[in-house]
N, C-alpha and C. Protein backbone atom coordinates (compact mmCIF):
# COMPACT_ATOMS: atom_id res chain seq x y z
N UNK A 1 18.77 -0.04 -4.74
CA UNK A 1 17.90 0.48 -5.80
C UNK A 1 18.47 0.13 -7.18
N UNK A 2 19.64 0.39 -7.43
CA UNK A 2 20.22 0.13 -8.98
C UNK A 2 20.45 -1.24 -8.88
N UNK A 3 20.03 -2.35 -7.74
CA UNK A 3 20.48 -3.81 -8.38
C UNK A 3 18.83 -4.36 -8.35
N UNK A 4 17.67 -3.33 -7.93
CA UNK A 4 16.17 -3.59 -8.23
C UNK A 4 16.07 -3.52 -9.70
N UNK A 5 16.30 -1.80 -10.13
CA UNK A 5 15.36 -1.51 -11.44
C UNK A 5 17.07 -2.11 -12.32
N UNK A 6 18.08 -2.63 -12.18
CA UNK A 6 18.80 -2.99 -12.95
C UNK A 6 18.65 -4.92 -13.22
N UNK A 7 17.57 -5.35 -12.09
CA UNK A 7 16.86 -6.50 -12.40
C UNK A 7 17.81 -8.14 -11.84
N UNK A 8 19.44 -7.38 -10.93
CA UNK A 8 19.80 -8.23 -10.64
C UNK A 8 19.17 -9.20 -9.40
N UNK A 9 18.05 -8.51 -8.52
CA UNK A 9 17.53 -9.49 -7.64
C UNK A 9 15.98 -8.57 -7.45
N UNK A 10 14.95 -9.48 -6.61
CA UNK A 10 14.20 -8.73 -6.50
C UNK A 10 13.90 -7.67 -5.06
N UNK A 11 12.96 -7.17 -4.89
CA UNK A 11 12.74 -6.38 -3.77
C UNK A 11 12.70 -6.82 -2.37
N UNK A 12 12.31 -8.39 -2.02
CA UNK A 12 12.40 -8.81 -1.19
C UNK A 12 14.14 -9.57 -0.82
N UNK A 13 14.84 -9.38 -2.12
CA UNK A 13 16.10 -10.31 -1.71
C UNK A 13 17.15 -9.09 -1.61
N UNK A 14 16.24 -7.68 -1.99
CA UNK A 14 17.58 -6.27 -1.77
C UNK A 14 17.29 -6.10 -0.67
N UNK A 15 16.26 -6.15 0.40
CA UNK A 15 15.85 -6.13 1.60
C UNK A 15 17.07 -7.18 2.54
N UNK A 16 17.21 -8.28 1.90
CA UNK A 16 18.37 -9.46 2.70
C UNK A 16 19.53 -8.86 2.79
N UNK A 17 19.91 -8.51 1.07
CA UNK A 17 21.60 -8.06 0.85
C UNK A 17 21.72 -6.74 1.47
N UNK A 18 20.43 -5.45 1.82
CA UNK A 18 20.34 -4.22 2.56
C UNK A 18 20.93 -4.85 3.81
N UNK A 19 20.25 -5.82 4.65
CA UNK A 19 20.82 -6.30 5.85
C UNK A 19 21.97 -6.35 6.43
N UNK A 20 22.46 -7.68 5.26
CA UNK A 20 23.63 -8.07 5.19
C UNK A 20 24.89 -6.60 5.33
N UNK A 21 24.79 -6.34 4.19
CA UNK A 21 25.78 -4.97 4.08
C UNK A 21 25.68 -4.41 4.97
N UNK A 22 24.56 -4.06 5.75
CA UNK A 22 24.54 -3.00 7.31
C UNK A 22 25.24 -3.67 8.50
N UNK A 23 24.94 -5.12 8.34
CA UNK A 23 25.93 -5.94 9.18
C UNK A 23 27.39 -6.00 9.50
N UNK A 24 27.47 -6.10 8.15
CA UNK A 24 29.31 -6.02 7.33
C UNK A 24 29.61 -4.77 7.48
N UNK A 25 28.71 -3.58 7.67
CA UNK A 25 29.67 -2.40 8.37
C UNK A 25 29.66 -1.80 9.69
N UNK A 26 28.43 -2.39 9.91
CA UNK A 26 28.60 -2.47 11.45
C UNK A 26 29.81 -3.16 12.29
N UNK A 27 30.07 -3.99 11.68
CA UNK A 27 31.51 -5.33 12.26
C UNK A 27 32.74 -4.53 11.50
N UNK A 28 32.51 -3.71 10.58
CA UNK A 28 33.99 -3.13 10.21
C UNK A 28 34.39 -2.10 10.99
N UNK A 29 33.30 -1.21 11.46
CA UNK A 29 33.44 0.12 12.10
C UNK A 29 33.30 -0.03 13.56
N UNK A 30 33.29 -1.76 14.01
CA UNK A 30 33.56 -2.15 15.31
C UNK A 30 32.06 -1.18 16.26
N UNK A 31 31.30 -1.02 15.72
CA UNK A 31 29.95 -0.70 16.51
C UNK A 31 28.90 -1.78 16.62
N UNK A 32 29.38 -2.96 16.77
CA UNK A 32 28.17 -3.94 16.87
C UNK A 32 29.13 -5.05 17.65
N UNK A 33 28.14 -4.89 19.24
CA UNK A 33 28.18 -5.83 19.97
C UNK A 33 27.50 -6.49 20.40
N UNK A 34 27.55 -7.82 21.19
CA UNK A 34 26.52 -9.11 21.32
C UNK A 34 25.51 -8.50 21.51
N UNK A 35 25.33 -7.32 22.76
CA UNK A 35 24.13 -6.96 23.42
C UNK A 35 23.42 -6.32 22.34
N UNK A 36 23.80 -5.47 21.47
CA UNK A 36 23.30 -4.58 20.33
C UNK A 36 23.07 -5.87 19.40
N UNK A 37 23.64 -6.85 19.06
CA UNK A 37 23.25 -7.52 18.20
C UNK A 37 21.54 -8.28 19.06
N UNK A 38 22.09 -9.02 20.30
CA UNK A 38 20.93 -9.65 20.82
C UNK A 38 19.73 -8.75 20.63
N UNK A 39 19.80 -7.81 20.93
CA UNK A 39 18.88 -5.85 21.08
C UNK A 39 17.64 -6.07 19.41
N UNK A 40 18.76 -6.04 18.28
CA UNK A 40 18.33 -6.29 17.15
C UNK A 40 17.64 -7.51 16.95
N UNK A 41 17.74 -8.59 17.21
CA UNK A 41 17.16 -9.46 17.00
C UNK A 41 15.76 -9.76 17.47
N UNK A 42 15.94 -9.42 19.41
CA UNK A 42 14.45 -9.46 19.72
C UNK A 42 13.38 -8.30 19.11
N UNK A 43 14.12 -6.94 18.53
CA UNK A 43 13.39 -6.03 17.71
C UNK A 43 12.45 -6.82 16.26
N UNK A 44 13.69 -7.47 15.59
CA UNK A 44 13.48 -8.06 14.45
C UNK A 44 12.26 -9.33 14.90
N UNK A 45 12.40 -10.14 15.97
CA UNK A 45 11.22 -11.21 16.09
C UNK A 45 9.74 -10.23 16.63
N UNK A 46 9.95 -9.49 17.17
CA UNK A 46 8.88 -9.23 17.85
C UNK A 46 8.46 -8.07 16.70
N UNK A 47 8.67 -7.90 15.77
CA UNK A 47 8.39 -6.86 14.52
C UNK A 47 7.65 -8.31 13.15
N UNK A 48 8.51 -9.14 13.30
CA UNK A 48 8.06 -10.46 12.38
C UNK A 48 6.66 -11.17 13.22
N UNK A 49 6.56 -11.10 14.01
CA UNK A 49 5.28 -11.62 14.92
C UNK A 49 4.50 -10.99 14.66
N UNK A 50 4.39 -9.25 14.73
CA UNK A 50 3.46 -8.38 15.07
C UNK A 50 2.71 -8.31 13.33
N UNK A 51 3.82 -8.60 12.01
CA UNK A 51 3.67 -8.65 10.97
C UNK A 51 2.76 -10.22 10.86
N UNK A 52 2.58 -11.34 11.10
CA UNK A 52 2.87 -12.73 10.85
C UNK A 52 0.55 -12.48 11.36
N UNK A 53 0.88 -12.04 13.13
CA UNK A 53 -0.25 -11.66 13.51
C UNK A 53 -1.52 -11.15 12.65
N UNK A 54 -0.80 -10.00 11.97
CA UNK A 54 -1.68 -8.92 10.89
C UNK A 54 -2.03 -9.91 9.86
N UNK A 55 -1.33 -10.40 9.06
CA UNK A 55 -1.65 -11.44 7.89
C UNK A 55 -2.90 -12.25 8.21
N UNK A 56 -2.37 -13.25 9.43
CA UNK A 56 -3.63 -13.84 9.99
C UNK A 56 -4.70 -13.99 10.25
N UNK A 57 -4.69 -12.49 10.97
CA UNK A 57 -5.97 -11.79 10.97
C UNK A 57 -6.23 -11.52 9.92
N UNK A 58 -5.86 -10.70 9.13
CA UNK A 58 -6.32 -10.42 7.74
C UNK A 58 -6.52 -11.53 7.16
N UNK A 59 -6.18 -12.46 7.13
CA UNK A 59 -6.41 -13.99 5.95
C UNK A 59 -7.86 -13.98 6.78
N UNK A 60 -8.35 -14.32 8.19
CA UNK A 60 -9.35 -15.20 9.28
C UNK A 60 -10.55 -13.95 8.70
N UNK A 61 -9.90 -12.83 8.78
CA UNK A 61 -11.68 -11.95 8.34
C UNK A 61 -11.84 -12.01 6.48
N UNK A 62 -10.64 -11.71 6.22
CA UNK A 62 -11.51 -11.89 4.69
C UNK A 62 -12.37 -13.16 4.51
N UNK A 63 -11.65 -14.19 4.87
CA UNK A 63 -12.77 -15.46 4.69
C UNK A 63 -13.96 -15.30 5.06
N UNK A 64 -13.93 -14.74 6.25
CA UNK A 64 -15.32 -14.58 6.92
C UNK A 64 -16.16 -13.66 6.17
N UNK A 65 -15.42 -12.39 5.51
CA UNK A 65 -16.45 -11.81 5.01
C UNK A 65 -16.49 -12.41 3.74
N UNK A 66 -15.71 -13.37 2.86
CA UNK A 66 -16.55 -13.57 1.92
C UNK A 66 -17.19 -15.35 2.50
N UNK A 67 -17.51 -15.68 3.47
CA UNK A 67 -18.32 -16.51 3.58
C UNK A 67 -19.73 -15.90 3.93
N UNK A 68 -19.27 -14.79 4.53
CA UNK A 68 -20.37 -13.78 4.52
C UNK A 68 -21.91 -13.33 3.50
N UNK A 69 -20.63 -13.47 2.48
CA UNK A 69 -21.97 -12.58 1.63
C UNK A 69 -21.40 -11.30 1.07
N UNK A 70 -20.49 -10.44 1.85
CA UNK A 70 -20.59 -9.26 2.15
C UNK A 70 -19.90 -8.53 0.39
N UNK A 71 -18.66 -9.17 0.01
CA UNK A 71 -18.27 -8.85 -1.48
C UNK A 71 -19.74 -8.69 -2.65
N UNK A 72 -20.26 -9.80 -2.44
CA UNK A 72 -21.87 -9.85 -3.55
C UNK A 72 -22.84 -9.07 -3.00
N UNK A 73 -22.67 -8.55 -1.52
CA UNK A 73 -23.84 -7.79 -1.31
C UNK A 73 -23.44 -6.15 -1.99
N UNK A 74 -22.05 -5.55 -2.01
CA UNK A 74 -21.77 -4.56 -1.90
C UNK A 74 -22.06 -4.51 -3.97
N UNK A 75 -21.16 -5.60 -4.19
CA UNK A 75 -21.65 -5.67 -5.90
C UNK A 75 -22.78 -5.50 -6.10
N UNK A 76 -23.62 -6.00 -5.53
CA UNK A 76 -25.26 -5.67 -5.71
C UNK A 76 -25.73 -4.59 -5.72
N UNK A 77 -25.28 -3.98 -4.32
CA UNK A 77 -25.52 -2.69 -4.42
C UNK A 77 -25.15 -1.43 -5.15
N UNK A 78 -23.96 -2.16 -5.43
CA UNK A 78 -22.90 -0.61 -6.27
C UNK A 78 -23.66 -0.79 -7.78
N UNK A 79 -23.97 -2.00 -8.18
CA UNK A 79 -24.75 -2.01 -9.62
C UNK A 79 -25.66 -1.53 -9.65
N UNK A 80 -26.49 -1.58 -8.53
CA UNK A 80 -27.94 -0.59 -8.49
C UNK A 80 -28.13 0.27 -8.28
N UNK A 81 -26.80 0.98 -7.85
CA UNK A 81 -26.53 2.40 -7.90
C UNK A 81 -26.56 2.91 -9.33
N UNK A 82 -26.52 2.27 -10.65
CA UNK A 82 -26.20 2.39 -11.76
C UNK A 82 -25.24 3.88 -12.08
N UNK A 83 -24.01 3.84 -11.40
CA UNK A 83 -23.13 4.95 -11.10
C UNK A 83 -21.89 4.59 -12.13
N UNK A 84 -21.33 5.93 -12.53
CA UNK A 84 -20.17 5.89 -13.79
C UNK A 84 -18.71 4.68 -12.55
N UNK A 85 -18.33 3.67 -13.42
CA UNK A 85 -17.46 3.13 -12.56
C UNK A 85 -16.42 4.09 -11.94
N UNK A 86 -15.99 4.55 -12.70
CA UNK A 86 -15.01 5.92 -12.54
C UNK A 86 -15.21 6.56 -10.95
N UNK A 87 -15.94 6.95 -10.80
CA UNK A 87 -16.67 7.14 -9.73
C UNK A 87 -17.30 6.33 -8.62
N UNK A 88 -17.07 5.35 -8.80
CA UNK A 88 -17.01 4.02 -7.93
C UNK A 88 -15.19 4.22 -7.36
N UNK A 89 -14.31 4.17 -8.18
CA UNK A 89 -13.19 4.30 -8.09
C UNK A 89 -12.32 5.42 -7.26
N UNK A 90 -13.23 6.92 -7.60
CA UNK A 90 -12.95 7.79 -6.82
C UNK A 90 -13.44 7.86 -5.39
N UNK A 91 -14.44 6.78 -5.49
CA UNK A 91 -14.85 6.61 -3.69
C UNK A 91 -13.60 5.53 -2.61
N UNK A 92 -13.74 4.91 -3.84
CA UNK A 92 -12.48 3.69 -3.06
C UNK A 92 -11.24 4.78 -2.68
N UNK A 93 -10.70 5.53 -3.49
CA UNK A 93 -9.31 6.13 -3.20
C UNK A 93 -9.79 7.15 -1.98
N UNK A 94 -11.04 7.54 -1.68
CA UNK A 94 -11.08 7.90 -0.78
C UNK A 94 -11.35 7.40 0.74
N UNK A 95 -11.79 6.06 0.37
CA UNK A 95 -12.09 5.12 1.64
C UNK A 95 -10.71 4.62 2.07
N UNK A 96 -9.46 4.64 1.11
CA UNK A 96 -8.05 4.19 1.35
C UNK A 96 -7.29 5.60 2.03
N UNK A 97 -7.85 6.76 1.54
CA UNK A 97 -7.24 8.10 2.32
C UNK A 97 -7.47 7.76 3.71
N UNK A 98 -8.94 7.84 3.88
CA UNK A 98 -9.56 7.88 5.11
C UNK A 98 -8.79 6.49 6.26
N UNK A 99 -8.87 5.16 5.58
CA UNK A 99 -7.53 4.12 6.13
C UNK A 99 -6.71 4.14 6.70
N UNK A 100 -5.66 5.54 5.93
CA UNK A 100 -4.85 5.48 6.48
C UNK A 100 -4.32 6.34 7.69
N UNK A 101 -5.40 6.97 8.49
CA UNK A 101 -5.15 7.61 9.82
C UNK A 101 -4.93 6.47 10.58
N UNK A 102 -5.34 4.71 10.27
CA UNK A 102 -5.70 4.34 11.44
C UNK A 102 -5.22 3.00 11.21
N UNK A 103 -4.41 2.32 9.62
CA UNK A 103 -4.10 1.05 9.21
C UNK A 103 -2.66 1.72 8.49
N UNK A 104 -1.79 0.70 8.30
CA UNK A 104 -0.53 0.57 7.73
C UNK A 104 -1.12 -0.08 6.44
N UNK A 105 0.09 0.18 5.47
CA UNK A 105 -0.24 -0.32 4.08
C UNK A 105 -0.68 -1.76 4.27
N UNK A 106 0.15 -2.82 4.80
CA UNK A 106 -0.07 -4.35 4.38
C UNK A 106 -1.52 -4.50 4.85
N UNK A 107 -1.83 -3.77 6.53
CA UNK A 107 -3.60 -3.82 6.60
C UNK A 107 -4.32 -3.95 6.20
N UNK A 108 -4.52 -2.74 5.28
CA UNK A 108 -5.06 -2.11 4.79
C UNK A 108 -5.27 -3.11 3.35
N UNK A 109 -4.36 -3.63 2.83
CA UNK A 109 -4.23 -4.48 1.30
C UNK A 109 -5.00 -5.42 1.87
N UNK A 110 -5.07 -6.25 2.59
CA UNK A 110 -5.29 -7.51 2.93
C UNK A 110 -6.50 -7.35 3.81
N UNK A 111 -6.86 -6.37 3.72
CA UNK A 111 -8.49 -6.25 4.61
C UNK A 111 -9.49 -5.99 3.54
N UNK A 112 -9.24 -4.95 2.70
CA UNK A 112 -10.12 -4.27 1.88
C UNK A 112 -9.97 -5.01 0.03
N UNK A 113 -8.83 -5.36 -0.37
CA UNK A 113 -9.03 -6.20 -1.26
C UNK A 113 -9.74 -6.88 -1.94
N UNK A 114 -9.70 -8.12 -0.81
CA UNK A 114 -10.98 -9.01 -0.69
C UNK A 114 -12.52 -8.70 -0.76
N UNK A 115 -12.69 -7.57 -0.69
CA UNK A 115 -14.21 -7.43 -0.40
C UNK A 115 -14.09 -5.99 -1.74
N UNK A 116 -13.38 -5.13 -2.44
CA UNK A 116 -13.46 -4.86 -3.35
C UNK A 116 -12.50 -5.14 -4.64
N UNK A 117 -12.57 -6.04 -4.71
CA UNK A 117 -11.73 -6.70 -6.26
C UNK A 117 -12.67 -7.16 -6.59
N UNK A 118 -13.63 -8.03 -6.31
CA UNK A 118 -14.87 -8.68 -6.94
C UNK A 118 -15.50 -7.20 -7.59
N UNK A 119 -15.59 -6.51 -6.75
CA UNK A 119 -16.32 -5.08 -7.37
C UNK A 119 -16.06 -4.77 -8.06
N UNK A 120 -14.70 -4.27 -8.35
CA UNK A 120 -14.19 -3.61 -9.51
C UNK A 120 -13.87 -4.18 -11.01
N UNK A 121 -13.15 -5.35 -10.46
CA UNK A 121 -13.40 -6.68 -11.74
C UNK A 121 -15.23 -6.72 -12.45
N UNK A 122 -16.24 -6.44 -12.14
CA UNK A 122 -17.18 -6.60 -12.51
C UNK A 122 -17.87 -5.08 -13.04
N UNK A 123 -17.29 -3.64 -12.85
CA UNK A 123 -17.68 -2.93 -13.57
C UNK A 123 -17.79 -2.66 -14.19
N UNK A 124 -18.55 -1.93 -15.27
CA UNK A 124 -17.94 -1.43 -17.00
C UNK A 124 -16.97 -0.30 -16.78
N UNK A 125 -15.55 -0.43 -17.51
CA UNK A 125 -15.05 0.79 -17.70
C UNK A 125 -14.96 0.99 -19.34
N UNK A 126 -15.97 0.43 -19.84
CA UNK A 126 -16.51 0.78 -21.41
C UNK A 126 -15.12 -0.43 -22.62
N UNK A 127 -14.73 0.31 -23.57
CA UNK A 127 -14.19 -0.42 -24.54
C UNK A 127 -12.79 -0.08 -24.41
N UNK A 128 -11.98 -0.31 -24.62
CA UNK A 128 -10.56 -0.15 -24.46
C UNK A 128 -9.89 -1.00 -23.95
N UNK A 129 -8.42 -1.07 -23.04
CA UNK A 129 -7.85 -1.65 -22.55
C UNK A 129 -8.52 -1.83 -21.46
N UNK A 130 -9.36 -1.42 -20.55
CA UNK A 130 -10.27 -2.09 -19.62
C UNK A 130 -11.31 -2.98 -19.87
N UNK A 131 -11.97 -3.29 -20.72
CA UNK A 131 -12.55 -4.42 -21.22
C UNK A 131 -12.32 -5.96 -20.66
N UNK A 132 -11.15 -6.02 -21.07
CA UNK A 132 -10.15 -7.08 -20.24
C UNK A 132 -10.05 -7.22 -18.77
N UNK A 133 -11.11 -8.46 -17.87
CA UNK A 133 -10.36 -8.19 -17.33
C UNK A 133 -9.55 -8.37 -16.26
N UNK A 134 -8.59 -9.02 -17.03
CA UNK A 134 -7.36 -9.37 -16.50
C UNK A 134 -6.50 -7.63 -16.49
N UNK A 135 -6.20 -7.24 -17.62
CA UNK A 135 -6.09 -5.95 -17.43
C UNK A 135 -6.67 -5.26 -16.15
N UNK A 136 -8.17 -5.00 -16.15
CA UNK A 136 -8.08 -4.44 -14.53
C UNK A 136 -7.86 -4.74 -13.62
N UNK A 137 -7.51 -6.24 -13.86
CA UNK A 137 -6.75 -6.59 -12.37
C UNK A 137 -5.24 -6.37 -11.97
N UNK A 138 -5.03 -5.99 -13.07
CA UNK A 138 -3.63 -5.62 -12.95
C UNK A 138 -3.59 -4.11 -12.54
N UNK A 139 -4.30 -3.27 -12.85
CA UNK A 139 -4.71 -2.09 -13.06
C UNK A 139 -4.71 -1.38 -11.27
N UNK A 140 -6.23 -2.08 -11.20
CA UNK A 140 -6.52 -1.71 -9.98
C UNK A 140 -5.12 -2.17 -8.82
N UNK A 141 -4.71 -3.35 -8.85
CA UNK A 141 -3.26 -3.44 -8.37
C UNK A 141 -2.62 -2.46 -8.24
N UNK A 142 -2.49 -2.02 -8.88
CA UNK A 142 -1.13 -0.50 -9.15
C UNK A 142 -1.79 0.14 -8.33
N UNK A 143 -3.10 0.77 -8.69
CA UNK A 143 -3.95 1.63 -8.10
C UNK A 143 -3.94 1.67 -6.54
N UNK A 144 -4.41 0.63 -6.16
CA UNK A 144 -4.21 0.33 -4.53
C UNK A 144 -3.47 0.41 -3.60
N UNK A 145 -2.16 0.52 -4.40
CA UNK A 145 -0.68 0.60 -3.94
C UNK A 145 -0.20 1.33 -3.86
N UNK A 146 -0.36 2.93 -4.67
CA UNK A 146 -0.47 3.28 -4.80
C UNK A 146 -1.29 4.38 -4.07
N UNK A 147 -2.22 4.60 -4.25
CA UNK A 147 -3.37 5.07 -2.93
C UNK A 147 -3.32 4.81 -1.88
N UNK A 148 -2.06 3.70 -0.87
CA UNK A 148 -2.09 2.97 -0.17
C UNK A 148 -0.77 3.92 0.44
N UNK A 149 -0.44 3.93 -0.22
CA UNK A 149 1.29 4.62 0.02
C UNK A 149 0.73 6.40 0.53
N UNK A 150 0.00 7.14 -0.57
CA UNK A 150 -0.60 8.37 -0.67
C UNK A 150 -1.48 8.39 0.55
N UNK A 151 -2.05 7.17 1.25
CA UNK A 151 -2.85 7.51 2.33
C UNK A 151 -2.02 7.63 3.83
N UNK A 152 -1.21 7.05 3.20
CA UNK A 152 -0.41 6.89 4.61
C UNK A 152 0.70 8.09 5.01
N UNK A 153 0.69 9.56 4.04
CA UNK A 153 0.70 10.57 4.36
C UNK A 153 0.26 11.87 4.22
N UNK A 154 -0.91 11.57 3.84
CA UNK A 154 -2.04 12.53 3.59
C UNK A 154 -2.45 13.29 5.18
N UNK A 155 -2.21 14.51 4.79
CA UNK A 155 -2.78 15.51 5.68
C UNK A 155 -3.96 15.74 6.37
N UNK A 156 -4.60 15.73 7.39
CA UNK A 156 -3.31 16.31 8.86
C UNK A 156 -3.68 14.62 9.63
N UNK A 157 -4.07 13.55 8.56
CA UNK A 157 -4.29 12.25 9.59
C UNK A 157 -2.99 11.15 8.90
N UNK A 158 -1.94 11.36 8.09
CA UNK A 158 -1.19 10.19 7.59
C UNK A 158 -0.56 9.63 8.80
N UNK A 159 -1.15 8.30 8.99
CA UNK A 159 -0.09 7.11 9.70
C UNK A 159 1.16 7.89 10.28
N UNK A 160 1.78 7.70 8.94
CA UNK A 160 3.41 7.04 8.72
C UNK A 160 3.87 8.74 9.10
N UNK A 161 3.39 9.83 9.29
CA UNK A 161 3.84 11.01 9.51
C UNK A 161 4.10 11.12 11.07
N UNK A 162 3.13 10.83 11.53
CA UNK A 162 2.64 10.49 13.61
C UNK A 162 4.09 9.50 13.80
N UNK A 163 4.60 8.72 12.63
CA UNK A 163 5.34 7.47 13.49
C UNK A 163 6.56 7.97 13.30
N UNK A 164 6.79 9.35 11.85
CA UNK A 164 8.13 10.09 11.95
C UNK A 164 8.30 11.11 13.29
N UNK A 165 6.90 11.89 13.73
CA UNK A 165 7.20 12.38 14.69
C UNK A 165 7.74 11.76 15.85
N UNK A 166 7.13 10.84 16.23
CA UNK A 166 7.73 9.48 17.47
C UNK A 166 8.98 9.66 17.00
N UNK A 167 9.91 9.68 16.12
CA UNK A 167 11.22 9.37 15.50
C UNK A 167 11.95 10.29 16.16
N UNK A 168 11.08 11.71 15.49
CA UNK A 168 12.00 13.35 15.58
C UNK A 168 10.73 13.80 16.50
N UNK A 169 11.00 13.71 17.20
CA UNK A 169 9.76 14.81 18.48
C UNK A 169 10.29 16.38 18.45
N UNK A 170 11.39 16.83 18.28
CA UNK A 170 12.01 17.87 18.15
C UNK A 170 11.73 18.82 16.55
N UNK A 171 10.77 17.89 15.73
CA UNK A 171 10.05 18.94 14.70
C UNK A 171 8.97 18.54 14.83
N UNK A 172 8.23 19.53 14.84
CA UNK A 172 6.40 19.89 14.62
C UNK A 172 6.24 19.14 13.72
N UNK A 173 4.79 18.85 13.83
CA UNK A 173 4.14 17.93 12.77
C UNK A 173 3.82 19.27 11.91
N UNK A 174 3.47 20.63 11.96
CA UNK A 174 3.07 21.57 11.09
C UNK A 174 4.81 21.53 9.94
N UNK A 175 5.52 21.36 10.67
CA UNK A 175 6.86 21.43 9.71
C UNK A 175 6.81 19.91 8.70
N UNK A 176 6.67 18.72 9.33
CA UNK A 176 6.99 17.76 8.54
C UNK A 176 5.82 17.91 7.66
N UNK A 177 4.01 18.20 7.99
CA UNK A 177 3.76 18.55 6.30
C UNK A 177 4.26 19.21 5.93
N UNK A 178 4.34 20.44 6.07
CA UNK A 178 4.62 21.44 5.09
C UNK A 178 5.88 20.70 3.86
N UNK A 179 6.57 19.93 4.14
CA UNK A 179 7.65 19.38 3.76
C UNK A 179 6.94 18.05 2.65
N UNK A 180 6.00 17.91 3.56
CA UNK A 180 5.28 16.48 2.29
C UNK A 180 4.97 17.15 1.70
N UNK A 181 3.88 18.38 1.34
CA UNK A 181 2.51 18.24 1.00
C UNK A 181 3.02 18.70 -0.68
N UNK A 182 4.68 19.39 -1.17
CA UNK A 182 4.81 19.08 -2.50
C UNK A 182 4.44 17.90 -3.07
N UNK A 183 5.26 16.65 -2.13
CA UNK A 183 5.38 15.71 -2.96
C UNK A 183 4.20 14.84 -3.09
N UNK A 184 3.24 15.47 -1.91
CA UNK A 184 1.34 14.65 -1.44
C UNK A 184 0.94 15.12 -2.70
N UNK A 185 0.83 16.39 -3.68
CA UNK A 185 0.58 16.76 -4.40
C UNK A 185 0.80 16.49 -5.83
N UNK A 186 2.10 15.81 -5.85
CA UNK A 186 2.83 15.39 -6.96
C UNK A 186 2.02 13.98 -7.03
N UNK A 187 2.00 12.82 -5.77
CA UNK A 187 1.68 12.30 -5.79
C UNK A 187 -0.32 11.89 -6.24
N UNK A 188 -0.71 12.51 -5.68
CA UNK A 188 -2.06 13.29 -6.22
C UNK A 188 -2.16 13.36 -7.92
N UNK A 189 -1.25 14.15 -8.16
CA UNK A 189 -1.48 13.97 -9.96
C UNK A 189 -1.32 12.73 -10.63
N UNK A 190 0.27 12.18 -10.09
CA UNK A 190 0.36 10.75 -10.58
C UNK A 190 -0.98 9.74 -10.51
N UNK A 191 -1.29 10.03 -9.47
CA UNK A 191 -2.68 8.44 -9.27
C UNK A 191 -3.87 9.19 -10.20
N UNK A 192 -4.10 10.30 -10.12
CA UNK A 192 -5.08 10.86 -11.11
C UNK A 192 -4.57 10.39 -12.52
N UNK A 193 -3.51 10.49 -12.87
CA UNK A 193 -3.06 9.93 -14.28
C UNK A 193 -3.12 8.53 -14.39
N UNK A 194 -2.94 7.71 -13.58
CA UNK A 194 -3.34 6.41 -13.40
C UNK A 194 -4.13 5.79 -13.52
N UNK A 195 -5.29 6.67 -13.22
CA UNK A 195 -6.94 6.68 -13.27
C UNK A 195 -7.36 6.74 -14.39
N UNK A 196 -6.93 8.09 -14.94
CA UNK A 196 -7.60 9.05 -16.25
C UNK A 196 -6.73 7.79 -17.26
N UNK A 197 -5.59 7.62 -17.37
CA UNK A 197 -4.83 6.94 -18.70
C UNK A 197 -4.32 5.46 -18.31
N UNK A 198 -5.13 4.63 -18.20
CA UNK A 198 -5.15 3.27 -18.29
C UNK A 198 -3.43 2.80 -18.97
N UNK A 199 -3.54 3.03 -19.83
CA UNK A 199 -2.26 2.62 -20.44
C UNK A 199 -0.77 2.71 -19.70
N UNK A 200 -0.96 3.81 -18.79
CA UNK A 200 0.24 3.96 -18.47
C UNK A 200 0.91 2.94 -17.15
N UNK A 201 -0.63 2.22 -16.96
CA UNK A 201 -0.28 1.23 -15.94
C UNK A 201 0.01 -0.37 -16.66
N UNK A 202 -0.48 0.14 -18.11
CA UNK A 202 -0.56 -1.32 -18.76
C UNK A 202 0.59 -1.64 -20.06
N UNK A 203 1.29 -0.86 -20.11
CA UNK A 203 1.98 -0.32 -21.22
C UNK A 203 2.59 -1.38 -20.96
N UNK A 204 3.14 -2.37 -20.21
CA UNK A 204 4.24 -3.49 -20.10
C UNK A 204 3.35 -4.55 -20.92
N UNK A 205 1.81 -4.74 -20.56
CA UNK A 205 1.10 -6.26 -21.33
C UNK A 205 0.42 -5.33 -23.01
N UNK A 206 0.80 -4.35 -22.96
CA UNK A 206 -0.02 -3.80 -24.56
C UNK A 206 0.75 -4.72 -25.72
């Protein structure tokens, strides 16, 4: 974390040196042998496959749906809804809640994206820093990622909560919310502020 936000490498290369270092103490503290190493590896390929798979699929249907039609049909429709965008927006964060009983974040990005970024890029969110928009594309970015993370432990259907129980079977799922639902909440305000104050996602290009 302090060699991320301190800017010496990025997130995908603290992920390598995370490795590395777990390696280097695994071999110091003499707990890593061939079989445990071999063990790790077929974990690690058959986790990179199952990832490699998802992309694929996700690349093979977005095409399809925008060879489809289906991005310009939904634009069509959401304009003739003549509805506050805002509220276009609060439906999406809820179609990403609803997601995540049943998709993992990268899924979920790479399924639904494609078929609403054309949408949102084309709404009015009136005069301001949304005007731009390159700005909302940056915007909605955050947003998604955001909502993406928040869906995946949102109460009583988050993903990623079902896959801690698999972990710890020995605590109730009534215990592990009770334990989120501060920070589901905290989290909740943040994306509402995200929403409501544009700037605070854009404050780096102002």
């Amino acid at each position: 974390m302090i060699g991320i936000y301190g800017g010496f490498f990025t997130p995908t290369e603290a992920a390598g040196i995370g490795a590395g270092t777990a390696l280097v103490i695994a071999l110091a503290m003499g707990g890593l042998t061939w079989n445990k190493l071999f063990t790790a590896g077929v974990d690690c390929a058959r986790t990179t496959a199952m990832i490699f798979t998802i992309i694929i699929g996700a690349e093979v249907f977005s095409n399809f749906v925008s060879y489809a039609g289906l991005p310009d049909a939904i634009l069509e429709w959401v304009l003739d809804l003549e509805v506050n965008a805002y509220v276009v927006m609060l439906v999406l964060v809820l179609i990403y809640v609803v997601l995540g009983a049943v998709l993992e974040s990268l899924s979920m990005i790479l399924l639904t994206v494609p078929i609403f970024y054309p949408m949102v890029t084309s709404l009015d969110f009136g005069t301001g820093l949304l005007s731009d928009p390159d700005a909302v594309t940056i915007w909605f970015g955050i947003i998604v990622v955001v909502v993406t993370e928040i869906s995946l432990i949102s109460p009583p259907i988050g993903l990623n909560v079902f896959v801690l129980r698999s972990v710890l079977p020995d605590v109730s799922l009534r215990t592990m919310f009770a334990g989120i639902i501060p920070f589901w909440v905290a989290d909740l305000f943040r994306l509402a502020l995200l929403i409501a104050v544009p700037s605070l996602s854009l404050m780096l290009i102002l």
